[in-house]
C-alpha atoms as a PDB file:
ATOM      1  CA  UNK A   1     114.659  50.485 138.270  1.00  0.00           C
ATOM      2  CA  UNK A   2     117.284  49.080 136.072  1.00  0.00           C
ATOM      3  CA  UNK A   3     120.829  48.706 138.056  1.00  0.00           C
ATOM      4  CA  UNK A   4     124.154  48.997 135.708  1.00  0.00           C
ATOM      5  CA  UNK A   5     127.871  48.564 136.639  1.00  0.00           C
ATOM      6  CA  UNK A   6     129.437  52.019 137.364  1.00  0.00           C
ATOM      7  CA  UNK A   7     132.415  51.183 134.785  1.00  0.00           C
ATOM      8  CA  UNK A   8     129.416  51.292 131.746  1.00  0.00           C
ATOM      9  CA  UNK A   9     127.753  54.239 132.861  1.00  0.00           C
ATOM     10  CA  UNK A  10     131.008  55.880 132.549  1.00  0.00           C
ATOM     11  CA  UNK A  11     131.954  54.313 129.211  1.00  0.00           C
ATOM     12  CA  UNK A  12     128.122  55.002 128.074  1.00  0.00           C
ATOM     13  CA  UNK A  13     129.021  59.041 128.409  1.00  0.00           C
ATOM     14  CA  UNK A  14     131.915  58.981 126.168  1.00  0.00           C
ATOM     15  CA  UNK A  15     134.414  59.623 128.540  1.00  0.00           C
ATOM     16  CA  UNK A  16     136.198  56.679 128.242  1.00  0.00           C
ATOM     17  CA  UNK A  17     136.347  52.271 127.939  1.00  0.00           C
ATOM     18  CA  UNK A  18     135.252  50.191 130.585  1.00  0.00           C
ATOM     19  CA  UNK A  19     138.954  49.546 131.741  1.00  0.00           C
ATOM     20  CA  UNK A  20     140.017  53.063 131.716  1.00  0.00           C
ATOM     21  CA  UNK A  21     136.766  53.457 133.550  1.00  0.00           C
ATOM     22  CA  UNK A  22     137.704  51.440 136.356  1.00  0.00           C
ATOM     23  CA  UNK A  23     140.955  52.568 136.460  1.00  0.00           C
ATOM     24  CA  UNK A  24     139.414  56.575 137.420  1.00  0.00           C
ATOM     25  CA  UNK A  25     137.092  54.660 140.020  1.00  0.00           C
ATOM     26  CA  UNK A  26     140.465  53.109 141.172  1.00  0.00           C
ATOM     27  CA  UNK A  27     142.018  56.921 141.435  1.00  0.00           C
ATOM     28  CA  UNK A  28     139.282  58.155 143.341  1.00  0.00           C
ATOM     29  CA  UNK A  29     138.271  60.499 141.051  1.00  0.00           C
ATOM     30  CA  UNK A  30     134.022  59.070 140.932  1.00  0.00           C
ATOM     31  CA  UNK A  31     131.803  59.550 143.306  1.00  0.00           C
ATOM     32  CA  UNK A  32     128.132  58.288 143.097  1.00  0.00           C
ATOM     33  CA  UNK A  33     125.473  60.218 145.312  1.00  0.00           C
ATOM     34  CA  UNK A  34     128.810  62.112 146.827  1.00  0.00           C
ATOM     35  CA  UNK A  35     130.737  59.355 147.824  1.00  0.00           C
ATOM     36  CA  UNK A  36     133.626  57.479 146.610  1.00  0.00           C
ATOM     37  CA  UNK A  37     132.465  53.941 145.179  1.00  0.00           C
ATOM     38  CA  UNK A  38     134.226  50.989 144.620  1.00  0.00           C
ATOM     39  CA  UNK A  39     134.875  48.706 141.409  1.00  0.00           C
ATOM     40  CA  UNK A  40     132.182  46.954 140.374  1.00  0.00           C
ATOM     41  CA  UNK A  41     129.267  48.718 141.743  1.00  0.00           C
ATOM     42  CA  UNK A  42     126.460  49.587 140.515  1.00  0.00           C
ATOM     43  CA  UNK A  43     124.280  52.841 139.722  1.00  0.00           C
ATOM     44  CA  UNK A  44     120.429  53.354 138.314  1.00  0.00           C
ATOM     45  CA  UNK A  45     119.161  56.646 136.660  1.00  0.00           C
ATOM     46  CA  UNK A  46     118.721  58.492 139.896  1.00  0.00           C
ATOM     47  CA  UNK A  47     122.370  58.148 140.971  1.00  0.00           C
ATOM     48  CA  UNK A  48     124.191  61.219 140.374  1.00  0.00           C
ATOM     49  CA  UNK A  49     127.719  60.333 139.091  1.00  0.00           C
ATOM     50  CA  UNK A  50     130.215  62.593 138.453  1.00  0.00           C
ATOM     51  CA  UNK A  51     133.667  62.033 137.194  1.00  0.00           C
ATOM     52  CA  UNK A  52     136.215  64.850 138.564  1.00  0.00           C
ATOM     53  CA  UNK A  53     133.169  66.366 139.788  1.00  0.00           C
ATOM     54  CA  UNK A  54     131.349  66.509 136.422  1.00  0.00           C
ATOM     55  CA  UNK A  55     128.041  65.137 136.071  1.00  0.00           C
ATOM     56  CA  UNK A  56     127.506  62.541 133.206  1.00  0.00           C
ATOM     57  CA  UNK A  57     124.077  61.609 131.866  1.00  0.00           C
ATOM     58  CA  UNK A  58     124.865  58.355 129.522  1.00  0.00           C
ATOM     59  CA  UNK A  59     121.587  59.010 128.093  1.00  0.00           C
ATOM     60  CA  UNK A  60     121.964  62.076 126.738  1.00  0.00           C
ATOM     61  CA  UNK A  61     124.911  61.308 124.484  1.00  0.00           C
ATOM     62  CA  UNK A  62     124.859  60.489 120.739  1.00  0.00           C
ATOM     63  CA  UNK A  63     127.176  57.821 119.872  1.00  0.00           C
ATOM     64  CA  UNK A  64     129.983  58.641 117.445  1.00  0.00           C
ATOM     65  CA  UNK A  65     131.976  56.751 115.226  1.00  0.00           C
ATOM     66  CA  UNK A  66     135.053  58.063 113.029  1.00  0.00           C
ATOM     67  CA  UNK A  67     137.972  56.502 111.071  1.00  0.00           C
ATOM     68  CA  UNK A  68     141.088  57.987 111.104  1.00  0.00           C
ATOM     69  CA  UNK A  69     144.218  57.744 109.151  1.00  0.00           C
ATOM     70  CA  UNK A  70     146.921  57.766 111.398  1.00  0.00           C
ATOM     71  CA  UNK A  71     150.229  59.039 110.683  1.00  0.00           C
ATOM     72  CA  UNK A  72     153.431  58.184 112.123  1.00  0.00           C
ATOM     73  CA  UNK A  73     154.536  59.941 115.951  1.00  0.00           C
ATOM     74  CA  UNK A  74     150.966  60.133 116.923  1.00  0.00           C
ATOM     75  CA  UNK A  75     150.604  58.588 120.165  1.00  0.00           C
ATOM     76  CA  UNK A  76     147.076  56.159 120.792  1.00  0.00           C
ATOM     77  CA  UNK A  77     146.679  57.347 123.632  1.00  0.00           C
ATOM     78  CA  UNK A  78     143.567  59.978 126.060  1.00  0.00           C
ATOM     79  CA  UNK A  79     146.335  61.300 128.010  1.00  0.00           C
ATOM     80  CA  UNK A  80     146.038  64.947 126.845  1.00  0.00           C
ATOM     81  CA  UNK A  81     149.054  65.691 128.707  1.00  0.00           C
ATOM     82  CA  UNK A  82     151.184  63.253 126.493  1.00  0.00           C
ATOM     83  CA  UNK A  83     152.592  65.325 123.741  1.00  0.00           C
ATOM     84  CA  UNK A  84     151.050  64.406 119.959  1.00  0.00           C
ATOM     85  CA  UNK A  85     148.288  62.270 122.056  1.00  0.00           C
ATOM     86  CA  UNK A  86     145.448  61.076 119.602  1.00  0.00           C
ATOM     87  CA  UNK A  87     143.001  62.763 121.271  1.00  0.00           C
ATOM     88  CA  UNK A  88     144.102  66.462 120.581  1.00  0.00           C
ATOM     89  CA  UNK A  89     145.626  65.445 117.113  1.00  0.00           C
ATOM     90  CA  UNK A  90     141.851  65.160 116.523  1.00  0.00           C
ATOM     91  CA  UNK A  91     140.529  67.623 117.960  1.00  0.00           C
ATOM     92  CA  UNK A  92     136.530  66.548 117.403  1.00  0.00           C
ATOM     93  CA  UNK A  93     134.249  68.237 119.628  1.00  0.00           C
ATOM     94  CA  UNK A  94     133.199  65.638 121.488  1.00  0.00           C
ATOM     95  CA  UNK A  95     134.425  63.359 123.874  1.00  0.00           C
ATOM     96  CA  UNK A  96     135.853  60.033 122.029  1.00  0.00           C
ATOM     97  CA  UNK A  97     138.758  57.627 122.463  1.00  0.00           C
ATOM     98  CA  UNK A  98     140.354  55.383 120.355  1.00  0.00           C
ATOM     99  CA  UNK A  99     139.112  51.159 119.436  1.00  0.00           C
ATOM    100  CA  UNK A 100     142.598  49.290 120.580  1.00  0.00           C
ATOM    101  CA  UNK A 101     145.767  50.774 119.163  1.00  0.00           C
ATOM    102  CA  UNK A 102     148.440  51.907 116.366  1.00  0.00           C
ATOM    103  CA  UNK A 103     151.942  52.008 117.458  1.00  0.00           C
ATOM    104  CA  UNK A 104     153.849  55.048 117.559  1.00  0.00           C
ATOM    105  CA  UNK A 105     156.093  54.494 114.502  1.00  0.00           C
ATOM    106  CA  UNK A 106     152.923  52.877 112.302  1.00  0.00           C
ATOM    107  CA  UNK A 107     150.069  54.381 110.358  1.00  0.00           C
ATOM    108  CA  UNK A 108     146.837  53.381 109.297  1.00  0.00           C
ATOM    109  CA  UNK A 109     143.396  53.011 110.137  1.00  0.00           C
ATOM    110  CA  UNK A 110     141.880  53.523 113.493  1.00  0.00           C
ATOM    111  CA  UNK A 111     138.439  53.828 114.854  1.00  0.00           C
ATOM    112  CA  UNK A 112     137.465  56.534 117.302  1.00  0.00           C
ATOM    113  CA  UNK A 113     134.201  56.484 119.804  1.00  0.00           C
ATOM    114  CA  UNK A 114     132.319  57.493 122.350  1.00  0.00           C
ATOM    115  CA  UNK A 115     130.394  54.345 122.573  1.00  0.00           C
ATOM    116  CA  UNK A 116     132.567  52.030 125.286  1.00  0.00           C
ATOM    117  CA  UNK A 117     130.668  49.260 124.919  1.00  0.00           C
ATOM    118  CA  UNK A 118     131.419  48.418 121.457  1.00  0.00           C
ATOM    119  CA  UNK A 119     135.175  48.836 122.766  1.00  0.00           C
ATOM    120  CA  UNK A 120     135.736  45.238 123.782  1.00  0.00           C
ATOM    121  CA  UNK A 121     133.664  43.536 121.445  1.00  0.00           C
ATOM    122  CA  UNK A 122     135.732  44.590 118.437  1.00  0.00           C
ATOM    123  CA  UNK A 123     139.261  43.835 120.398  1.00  0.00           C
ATOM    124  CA  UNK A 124     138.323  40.623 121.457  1.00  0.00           C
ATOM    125  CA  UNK A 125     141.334  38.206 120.129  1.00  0.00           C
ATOM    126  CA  UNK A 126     138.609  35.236 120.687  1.00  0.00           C
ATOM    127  CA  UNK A 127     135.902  37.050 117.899  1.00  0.00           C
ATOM    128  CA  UNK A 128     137.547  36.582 115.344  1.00  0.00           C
ATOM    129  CA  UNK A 129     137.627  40.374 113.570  1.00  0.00           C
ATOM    130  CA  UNK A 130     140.376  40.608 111.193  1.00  0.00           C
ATOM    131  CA  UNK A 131     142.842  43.653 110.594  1.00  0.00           C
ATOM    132  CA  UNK A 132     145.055  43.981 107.845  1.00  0.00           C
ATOM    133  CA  UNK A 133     148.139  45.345 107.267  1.00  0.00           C
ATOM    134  CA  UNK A 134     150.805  46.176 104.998  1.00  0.00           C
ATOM    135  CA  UNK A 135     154.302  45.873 106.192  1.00  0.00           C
ATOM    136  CA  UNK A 136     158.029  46.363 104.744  1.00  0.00           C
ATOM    137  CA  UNK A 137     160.869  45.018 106.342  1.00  0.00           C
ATOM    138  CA  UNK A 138     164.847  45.686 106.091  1.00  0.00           C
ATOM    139  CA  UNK A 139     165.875  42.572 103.920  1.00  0.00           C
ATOM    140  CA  UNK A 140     164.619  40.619 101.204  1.00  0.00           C
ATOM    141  CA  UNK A 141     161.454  38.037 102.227  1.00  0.00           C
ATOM    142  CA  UNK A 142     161.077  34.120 100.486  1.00  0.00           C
ATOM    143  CA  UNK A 143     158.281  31.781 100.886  1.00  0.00           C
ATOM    144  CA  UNK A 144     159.988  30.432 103.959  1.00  0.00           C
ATOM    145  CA  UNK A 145     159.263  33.444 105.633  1.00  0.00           C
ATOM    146  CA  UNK A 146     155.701  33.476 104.571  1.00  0.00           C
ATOM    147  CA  UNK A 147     154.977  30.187 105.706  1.00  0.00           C
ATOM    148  CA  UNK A 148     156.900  30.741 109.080  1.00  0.00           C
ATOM    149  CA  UNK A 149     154.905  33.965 109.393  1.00  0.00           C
ATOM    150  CA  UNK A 150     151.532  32.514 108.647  1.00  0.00           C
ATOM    151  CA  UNK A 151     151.762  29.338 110.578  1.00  0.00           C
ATOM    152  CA  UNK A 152     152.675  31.039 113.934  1.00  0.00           C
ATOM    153  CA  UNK A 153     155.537  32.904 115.582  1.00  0.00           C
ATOM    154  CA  UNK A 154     156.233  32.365 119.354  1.00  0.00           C
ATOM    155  CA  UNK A 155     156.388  35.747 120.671  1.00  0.00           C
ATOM    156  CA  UNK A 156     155.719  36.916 124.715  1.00  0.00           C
ATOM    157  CA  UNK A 157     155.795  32.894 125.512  1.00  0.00           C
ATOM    158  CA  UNK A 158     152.962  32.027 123.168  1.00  0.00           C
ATOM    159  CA  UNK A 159     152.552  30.927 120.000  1.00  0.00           C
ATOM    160  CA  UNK A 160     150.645  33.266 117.653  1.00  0.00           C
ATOM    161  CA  UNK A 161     147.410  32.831 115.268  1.00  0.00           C
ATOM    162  CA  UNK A 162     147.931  31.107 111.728  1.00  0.00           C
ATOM    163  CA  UNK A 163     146.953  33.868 109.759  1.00  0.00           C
ATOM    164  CA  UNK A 164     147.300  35.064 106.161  1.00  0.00           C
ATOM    165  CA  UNK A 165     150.295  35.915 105.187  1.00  0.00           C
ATOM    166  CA  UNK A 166     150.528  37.389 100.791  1.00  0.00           C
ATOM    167  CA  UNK A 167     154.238  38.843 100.076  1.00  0.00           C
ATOM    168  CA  UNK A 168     153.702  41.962  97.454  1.00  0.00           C
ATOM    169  CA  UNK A 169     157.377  42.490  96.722  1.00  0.00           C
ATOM    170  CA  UNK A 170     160.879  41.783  97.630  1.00  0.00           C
ATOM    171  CA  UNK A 171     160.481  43.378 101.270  1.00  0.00           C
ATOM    172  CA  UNK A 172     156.730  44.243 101.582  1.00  0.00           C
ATOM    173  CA  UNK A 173     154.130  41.575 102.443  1.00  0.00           C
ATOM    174  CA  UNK A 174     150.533  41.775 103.354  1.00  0.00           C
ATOM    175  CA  UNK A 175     149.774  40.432 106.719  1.00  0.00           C
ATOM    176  CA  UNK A 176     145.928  39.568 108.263  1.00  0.00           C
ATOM    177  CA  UNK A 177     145.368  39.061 111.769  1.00  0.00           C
ATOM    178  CA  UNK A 178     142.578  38.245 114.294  1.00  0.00           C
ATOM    179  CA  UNK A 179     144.826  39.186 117.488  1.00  0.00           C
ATOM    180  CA  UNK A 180     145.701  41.391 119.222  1.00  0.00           C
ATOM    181  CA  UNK A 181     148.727  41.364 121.217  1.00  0.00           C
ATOM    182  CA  UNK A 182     151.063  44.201 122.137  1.00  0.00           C
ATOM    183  CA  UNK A 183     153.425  45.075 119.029  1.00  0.00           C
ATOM    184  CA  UNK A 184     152.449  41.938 117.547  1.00  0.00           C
ATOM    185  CA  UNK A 185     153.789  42.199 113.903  1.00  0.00           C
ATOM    186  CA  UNK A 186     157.129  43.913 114.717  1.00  0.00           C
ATOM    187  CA  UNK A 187     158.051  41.009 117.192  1.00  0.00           C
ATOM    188  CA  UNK A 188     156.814  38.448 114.702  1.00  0.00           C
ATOM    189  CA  UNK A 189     159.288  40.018 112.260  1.00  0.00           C
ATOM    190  CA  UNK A 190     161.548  40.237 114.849  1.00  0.00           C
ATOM    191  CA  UNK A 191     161.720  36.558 116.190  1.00  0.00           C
ATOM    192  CA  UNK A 192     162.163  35.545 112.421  1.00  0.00           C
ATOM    193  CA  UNK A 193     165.675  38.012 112.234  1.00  0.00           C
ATOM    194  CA  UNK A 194     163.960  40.925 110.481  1.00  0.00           C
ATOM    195  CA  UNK A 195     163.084  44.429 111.620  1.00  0.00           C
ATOM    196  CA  UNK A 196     160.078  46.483 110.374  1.00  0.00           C
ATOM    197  CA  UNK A 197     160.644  49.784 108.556  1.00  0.00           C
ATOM    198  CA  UNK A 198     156.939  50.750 107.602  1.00  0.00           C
ATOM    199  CA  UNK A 199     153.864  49.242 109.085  1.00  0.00           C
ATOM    200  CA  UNK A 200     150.088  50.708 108.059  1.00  0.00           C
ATOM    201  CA  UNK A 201     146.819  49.038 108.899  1.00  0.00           C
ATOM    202  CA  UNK A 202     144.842  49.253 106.052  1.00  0.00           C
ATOM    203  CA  UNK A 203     141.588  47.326 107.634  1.00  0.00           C
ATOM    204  CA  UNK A 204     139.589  46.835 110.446  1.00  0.00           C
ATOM    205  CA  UNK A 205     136.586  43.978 109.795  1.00  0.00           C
ATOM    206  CA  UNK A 206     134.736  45.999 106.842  1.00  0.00           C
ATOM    207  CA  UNK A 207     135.750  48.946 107.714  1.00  0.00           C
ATOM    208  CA  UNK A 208     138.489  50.283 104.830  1.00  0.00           C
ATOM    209  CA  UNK A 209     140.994  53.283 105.027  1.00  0.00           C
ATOM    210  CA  UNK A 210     140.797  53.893 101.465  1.00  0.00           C
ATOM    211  CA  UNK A 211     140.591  57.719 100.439  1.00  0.00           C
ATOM    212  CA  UNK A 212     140.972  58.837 103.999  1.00  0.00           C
ATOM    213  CA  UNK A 213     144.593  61.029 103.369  1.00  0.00           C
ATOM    214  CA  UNK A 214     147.131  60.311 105.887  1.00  0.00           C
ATOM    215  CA  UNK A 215     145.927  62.657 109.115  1.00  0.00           C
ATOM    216  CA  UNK A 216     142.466  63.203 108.218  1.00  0.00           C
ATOM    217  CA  UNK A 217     139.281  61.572 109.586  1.00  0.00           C
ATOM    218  CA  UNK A 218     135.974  61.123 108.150  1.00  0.00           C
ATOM    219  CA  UNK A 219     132.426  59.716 110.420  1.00  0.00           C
ATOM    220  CA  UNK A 220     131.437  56.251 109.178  1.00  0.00           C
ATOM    221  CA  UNK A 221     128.558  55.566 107.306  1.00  0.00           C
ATOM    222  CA  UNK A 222     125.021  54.150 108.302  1.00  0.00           C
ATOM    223  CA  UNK A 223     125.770  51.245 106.450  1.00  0.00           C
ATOM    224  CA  UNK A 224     129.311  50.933 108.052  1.00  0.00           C
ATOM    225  CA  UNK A 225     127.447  51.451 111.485  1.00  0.00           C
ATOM    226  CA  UNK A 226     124.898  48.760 111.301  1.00  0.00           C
ATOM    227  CA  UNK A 227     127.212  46.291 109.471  1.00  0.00           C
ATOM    228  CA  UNK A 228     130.044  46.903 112.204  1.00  0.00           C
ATOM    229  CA  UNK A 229     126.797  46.309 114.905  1.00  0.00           C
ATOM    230  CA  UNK A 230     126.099  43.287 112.767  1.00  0.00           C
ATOM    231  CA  UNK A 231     128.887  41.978 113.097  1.00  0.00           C
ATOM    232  CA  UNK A 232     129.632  42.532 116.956  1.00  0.00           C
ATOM    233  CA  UNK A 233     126.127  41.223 117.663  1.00  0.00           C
ATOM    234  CA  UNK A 234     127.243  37.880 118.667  1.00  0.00           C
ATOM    235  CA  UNK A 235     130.756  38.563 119.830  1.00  0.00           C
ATOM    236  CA  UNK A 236     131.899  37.939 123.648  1.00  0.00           C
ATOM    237  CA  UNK A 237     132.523  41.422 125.503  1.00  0.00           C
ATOM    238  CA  UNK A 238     135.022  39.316 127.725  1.00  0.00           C
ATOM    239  CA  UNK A 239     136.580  36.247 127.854  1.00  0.00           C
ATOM    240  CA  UNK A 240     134.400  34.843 130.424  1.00  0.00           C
ATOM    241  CA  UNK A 241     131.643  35.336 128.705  1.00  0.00           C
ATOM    242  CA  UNK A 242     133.368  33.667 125.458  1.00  0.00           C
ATOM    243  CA  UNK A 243     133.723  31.211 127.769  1.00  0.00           C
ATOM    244  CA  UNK A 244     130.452  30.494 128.886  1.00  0.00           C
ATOM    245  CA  UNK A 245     128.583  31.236 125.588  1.00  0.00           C
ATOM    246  CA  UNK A 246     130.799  28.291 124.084  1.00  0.00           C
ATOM    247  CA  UNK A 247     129.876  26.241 127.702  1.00  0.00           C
ATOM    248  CA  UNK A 248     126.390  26.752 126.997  1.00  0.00           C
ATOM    249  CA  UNK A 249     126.327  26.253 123.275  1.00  0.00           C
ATOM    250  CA  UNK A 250     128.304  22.716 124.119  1.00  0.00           C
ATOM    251  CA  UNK A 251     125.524  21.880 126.697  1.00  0.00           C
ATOM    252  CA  UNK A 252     122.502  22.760 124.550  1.00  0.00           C
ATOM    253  CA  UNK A 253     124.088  20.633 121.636  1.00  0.00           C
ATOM    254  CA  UNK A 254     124.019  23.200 119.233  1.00  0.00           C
ATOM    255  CA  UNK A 255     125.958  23.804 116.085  1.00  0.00           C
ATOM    256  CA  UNK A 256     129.493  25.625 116.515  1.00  0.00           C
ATOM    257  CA  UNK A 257     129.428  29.016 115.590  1.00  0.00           C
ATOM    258  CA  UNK A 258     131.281  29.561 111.685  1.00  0.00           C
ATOM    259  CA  UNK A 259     134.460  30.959 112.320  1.00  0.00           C
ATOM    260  CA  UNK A 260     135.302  34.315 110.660  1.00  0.00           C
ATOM    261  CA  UNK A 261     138.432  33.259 109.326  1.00  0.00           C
ATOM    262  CA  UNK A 262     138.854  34.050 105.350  1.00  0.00           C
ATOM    263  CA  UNK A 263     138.851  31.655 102.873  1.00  0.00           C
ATOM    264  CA  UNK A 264     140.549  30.899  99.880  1.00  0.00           C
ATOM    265  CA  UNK A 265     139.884  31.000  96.373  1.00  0.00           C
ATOM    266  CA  UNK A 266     142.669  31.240  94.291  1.00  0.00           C
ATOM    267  CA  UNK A 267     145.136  33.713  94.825  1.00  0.00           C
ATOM    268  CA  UNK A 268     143.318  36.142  96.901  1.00  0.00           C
ATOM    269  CA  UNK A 269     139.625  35.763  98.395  1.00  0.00           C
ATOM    270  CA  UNK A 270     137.691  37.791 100.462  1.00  0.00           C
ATOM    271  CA  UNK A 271     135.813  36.367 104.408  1.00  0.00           C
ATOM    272  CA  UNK A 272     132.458  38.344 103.324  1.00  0.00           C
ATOM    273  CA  UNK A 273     130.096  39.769 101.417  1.00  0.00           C
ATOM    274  CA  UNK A 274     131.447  43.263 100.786  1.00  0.00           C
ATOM    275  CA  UNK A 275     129.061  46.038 102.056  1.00  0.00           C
ATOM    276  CA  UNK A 276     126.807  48.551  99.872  1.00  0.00           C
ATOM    277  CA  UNK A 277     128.043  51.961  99.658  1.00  0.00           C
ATOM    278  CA  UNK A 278     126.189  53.674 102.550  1.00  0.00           C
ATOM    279  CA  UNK A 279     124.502  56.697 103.063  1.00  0.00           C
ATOM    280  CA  UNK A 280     126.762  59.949 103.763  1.00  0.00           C
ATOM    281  CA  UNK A 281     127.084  61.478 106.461  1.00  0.00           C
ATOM    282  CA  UNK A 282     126.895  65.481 107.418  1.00  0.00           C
ATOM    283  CA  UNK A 283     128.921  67.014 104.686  1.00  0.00           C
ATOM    284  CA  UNK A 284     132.205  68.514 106.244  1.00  0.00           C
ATOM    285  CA  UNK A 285     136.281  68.524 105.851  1.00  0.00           C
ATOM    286  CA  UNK A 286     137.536  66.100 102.586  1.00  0.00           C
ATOM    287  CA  UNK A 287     135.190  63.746 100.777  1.00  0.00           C
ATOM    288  CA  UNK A 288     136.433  59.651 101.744  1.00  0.00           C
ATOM    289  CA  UNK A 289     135.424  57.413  98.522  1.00  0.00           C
ATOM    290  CA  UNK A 290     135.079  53.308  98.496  1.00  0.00           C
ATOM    291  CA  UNK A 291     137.649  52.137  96.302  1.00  0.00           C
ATOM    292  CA  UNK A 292     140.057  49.694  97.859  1.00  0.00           C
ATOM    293  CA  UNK A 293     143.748  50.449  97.432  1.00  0.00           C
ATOM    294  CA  UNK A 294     145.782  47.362  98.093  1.00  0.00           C
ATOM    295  CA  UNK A 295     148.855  46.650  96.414  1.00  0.00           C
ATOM    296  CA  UNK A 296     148.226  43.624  93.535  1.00  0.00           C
ATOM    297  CA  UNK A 297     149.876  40.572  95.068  1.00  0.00           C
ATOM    298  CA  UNK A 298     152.461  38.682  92.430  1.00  0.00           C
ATOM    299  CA  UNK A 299     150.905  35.333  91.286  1.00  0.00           C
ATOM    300  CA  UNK A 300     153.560  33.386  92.638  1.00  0.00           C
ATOM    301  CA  UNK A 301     153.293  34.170  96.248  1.00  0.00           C
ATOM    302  CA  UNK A 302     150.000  33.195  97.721  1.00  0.00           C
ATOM    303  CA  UNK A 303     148.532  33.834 100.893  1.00  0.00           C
ATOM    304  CA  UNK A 304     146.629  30.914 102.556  1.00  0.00           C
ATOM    305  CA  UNK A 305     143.248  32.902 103.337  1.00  0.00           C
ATOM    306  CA  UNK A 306     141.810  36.622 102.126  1.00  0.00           C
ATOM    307  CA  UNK A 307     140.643  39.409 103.284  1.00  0.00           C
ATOM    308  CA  UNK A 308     137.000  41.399 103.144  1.00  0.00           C
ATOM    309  CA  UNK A 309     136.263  44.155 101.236  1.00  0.00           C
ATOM    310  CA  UNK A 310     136.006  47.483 102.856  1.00  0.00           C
ATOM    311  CA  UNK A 311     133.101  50.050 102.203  1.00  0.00           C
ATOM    312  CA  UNK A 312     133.953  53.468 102.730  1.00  0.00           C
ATOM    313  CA  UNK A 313     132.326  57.218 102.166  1.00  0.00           C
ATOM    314  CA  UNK A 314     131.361  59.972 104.460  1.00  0.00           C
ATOM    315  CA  UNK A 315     132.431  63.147 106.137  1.00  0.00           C
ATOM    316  CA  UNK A 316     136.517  63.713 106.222  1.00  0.00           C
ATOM    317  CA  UNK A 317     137.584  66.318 108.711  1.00  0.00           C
ATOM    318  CA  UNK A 318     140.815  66.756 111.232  1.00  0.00           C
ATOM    319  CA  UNK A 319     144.330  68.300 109.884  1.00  0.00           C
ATOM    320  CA  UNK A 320     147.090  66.392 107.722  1.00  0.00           C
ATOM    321  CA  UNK A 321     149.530  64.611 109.978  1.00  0.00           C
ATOM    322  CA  UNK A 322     152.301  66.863 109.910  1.00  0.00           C
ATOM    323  CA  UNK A 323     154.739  63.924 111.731  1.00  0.00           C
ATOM    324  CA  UNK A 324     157.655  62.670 108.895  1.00  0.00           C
ATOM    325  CA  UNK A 325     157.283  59.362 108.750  1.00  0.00           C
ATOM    326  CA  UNK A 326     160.110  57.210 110.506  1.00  0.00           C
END
């Protein structure tokens, strides 16, 4: 029989990522077969495993996959006890937890799941899966600040990402980026002498927050499913394995692998073939629609690469964010 790593069969259930994972075999709060494991082991289907003396059955869960539009004060967070968490501003029946994060003070797009092991596929800086954002700051922008901005800020003793980098008027810019570190965009802004009054992610890979009100949530579609799978098929759960995949790929003399990054063509371009409209989903809550909503970008300020088209449509449910926006 089949052994896994305890920190999967956890995330396979829905309870939570691989990392938080560890972090409840850390607390002492798994036990497999009645006693208290450590990180890294590993369990088959007869183990019994139970999480604050739960049992969980990985098998028996149905994955889940939503997009929410977050608004402003809602914390990204599973803590339930954390006032305005994510989780309870949901409020979906299952158990889910949020792809990566959305500060505090921003809005925007944000995937929810029970499926853990999709978790650090998508947030892998070294895979290359864009987000996109639109961003205002306190002061006027200029082309300096675009090309400063998309060539690389040092921020947290490293240098970041070229990236794209479109202004869309006299304070507002559009800003894509295939990384991932803490507050990224705010201290980019920062280290060039502005501050950031709104920030919304509009984008995720293909995966578009168009129609989706501010607070609601809608599931994603089969064809957003299997193009999102498509697109994680080949990606590196963890650096390590980034590591040796590129190793191995050097060794065996094969091709690299095409990088993700867009490019240009003209003004604005897209990285990939936009999806089909998928199916829909269990009717429910709002309707979502696939018509992208970004702001038309003035013909002379252009970004250096584009962006993908989103396809969007399914069931809309949760409540309207009732946080002011700050």
């Amino acid at each position: 029989m089949e052994a896994t790593r305890l920190n999967k069969f956890i995330s396979d259930s829905g309870i939570c990522s691989r990392r938080e994972a560890d972090k409840l075999i850390e607390q002492g709060r798994v036990t497999v077969n009645g006693k208290q494991p450590e990180v890294g082991a590993k369990v088959t289907a007869r183990d019994k495993v139970r999480v604050d003396g739960n049992l969980i059955e990985a098998d028996t869960i149905e994955p889940v996959y939503l997009l929410l539009n977050k608004p402003p004060g809602i914390e990204t967070t599973t803590d339930r006890s954390q006032r305005d968490n994510i989780i309870s501003f949901v409020n979906y029946p299952e158990r889910i937890f949020p792809v990566g994060r959305l500060d505090k003070d921003s809005e925007g797009l944000i995937i929810l799941t029970n499926n853990g092991d999709i978790v650090n596929k998508i947030l892998r800086a070294g895979n290359n899966h864009e987000k996109e954002y639109i961003v205002t700051v306190d002061k006027p922008i200029n082309q300096s600040f675009v090309e400063r901005m998309s060539n690389g800020v040092s921020i947290l003793g490293v240098n970041t990402r070229k990236c794209f980098v479109e202004q869309l008027g006299p304070n507002k810019f559009r800003i894509i980026l295939t990384q991932g570190m803490n507050r990224q965009i705010r201290r980019m802004t920062e280290t060039l002498g502005y501050e950031v009054q709104t920030l919304q992610r509009i984008r995720i890979m293909h995966l578009s927050i168009n129609k989706i009100p501010l607070g609601q949530w809608r599931e994603m579609t089969e064809t957003e499913i299997a193009e999102m799978m498509r697109l994680v098929e080949s990606s590196a759960k963890t650096e390590t394995g980034a590591t040796a995949k590129k190793a191995a790929g050097s060794r065996e003399g094969s091709a690299p692998v095409k990088s993700n990054k867009p490019k240009p063509r003209g003004g604005t371009s897209f990285s990939g073939k936009p999806s089909r409209p998928g199916s829909t989903p269990k009717s429910g809550g709002k309707p979502a629609s696939s018509k992208r909503d970004i702001p038309k970008s003035s013909s002379s300020n252009r970004g250096s690469r584009g962006a993908s088209k989103g396809n969007t449509g399914g069931r809309s449910g949760g409540r309207s964010g009732g946080s002011k926006r700050r």
